[in-house]
Protein backbone atom coordinates (compact mmCIF):
# COMPACT_ATOMS: atom_id res chain seq x y z
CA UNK A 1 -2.25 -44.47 -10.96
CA UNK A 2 -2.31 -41.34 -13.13
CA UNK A 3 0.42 -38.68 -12.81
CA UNK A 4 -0.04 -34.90 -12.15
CA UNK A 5 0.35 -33.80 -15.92
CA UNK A 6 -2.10 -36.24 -16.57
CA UNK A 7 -4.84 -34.62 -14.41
CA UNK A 8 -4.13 -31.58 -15.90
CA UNK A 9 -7.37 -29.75 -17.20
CA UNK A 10 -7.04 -27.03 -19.50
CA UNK A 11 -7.77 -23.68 -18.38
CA UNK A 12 -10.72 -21.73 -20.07
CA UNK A 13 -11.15 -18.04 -19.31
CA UNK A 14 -14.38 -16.58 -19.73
CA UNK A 15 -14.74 -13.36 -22.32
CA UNK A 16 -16.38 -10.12 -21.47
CA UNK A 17 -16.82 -8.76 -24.62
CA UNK A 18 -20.43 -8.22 -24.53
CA UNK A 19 -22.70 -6.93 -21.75
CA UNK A 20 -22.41 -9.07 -18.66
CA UNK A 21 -26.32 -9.44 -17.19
CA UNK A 22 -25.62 -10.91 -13.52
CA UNK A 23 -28.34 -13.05 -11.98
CA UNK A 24 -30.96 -11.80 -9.53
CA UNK A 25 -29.61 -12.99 -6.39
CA UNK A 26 -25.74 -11.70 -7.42
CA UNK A 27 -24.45 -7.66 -6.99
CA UNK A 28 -23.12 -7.01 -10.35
CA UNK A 29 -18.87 -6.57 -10.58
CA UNK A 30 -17.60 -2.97 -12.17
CA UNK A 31 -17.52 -4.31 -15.92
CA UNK A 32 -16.52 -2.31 -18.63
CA UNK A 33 -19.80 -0.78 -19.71
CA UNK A 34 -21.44 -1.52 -16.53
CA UNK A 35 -21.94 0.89 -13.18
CA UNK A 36 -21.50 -0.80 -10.01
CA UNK A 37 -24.69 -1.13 -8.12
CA UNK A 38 -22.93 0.26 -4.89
CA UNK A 39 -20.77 3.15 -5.66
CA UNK A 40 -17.12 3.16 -4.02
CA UNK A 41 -16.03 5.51 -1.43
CA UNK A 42 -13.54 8.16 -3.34
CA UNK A 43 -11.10 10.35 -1.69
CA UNK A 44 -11.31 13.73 -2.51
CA UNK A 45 -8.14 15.97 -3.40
CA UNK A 46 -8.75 17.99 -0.07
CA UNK A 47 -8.95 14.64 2.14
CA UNK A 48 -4.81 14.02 1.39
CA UNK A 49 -3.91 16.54 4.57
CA UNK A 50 -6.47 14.83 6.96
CA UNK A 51 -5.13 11.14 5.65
CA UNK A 52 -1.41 12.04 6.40
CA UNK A 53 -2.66 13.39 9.67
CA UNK A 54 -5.05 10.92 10.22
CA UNK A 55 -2.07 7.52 9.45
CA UNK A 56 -0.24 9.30 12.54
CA UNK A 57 -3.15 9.51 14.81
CA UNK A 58 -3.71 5.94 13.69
CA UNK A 59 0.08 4.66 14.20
CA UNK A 60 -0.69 6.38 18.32
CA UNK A 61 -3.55 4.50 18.46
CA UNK A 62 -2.27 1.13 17.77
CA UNK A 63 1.01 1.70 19.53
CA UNK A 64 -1.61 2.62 22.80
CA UNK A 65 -3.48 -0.78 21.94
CA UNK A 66 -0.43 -2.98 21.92
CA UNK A 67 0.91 -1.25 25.16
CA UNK A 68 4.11 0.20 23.61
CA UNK A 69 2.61 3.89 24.68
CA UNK A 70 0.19 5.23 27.31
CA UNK A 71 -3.04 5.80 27.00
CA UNK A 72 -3.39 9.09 28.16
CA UNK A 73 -1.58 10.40 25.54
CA UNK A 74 -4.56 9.74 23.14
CA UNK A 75 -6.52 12.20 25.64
CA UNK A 76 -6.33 15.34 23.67
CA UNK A 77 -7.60 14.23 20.70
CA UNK A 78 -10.09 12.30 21.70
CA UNK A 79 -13.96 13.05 22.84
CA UNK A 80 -14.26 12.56 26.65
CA UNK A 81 -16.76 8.94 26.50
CA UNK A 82 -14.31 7.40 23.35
CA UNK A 83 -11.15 7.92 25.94
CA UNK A 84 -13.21 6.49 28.66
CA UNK A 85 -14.71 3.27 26.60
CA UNK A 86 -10.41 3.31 25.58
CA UNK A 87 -9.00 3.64 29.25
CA UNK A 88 -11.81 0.67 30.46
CA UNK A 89 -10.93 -1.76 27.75
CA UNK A 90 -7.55 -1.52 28.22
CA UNK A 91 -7.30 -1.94 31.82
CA UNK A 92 -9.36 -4.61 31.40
CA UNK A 93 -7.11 -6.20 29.36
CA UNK A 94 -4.22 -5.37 31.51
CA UNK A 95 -1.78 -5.45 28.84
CA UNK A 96 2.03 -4.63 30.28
CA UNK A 97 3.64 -1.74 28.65
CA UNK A 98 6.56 -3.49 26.43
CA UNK A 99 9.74 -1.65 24.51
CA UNK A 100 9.01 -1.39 20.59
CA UNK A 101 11.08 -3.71 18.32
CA UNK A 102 11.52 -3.88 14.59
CA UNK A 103 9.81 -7.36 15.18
CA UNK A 104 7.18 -7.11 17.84
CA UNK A 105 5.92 -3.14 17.04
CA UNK A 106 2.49 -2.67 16.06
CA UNK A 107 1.95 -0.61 12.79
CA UNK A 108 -0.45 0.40 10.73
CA UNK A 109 -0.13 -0.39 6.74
CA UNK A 110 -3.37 1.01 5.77
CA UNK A 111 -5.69 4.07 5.88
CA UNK A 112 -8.72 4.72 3.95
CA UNK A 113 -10.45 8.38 4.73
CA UNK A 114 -13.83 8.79 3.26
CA UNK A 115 -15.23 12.44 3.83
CA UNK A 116 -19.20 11.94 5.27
CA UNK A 117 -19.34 15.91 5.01
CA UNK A 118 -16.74 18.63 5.34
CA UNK A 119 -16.50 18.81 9.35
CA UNK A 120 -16.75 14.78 9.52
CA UNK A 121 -13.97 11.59 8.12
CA UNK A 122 -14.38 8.38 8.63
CA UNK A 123 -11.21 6.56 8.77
CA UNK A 124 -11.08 2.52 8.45
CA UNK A 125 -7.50 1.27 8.80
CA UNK A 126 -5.58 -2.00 8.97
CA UNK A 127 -2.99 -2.45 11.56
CA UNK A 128 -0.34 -5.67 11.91
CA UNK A 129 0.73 -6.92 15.05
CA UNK A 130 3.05 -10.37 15.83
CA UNK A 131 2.18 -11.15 12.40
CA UNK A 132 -1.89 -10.63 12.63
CA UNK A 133 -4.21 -8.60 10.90
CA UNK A 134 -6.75 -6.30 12.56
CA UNK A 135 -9.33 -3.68 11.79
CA UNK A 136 -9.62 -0.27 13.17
CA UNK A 137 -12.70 2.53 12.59
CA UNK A 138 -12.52 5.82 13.61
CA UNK A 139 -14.71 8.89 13.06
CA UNK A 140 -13.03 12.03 13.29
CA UNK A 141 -15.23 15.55 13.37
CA UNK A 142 -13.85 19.22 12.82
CA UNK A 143 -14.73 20.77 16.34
CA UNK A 144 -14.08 24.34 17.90
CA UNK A 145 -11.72 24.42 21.27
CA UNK A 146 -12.29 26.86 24.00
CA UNK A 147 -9.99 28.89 22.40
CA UNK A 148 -12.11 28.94 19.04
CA UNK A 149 -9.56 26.75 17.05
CA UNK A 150 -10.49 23.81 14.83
CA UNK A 151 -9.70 20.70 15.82
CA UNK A 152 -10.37 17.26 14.46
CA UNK A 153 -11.59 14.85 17.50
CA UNK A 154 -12.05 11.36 17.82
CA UNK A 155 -16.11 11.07 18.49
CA UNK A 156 -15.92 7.55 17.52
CA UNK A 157 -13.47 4.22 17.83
CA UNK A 158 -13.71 0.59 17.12
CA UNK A 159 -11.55 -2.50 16.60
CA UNK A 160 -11.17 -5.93 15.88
């Protein structure tokens, strides 16, 4: 029987000096010298206001879909059928309303904004919950009140 040093294998890393061709069937990685194929959403300078805004809207929406607040304090800021397709799952989940702890809360620990146009964000975040990982969309667009203020709504909402 042959020890674990003797298995060993010797590592051998690749070098990318020269210009990495990738084969048909692959998408080509960002190598030096190389554009990716599929370009990365960027944040612009102006989205950093609607991101800090957006991580709290965010934080309320999880804390809603782990039942540590109510529902109908999403209302506002959210377009009439999102808060109804919201309210149904919810209650059909019939999840009890529970106190927040430092080990049970729901947070979110990341947002991503990516500007489709200046009066529309899309906003994909990750939230944790009992030690899981889930996935939340949102699409938030720059609407006028009654009262002729700008507002960003919720027009859109998704999870996993």
């Amino acid at each position: 029987m042959k020890t674990a040093t003797a298995l060993s294998v010797p590592v051998v890393r690749p070098s990318f000096t020269g210009i990495v061709e990738p084969s048909p069937d692959q998408i080509p990685l960002p190598f030096p010298g190389m554009t990716p194929v599929l370009p990365a959403p960027v944040e612009r300078g102006d989205a950093k206001p609607l991101r800090d805004r957006s991580a709290r809207f965010m934080q309320a929406l999880v804390e809603v879909l782990s039942g540590e607040r109510p529902v109908r304090q999403m209302g506002p800021w959210m377009a009439p059928h999102v808060y109804e397709q919201l309210s149904t799952r919810l209650a059909a989940h019939a999840r009890t309303p529970r106190r927040p702890t430092a080990a049970r809360g729901a947070r979110i620990v990341s947002v991503h904004v990516a500007m489709v146009h200046d009066e529309a964000a899309e906003i994909a975040g990750r939230m944790v919950h009992r030690g899981r990982s889930r996935a939340l969309a949102v699409r938030l667009e720059l609407q006028t009140t009654h009262r002729g203020d700008k507002v960003w709504r919720c027009t859109a909402l998704t999870w996993a």
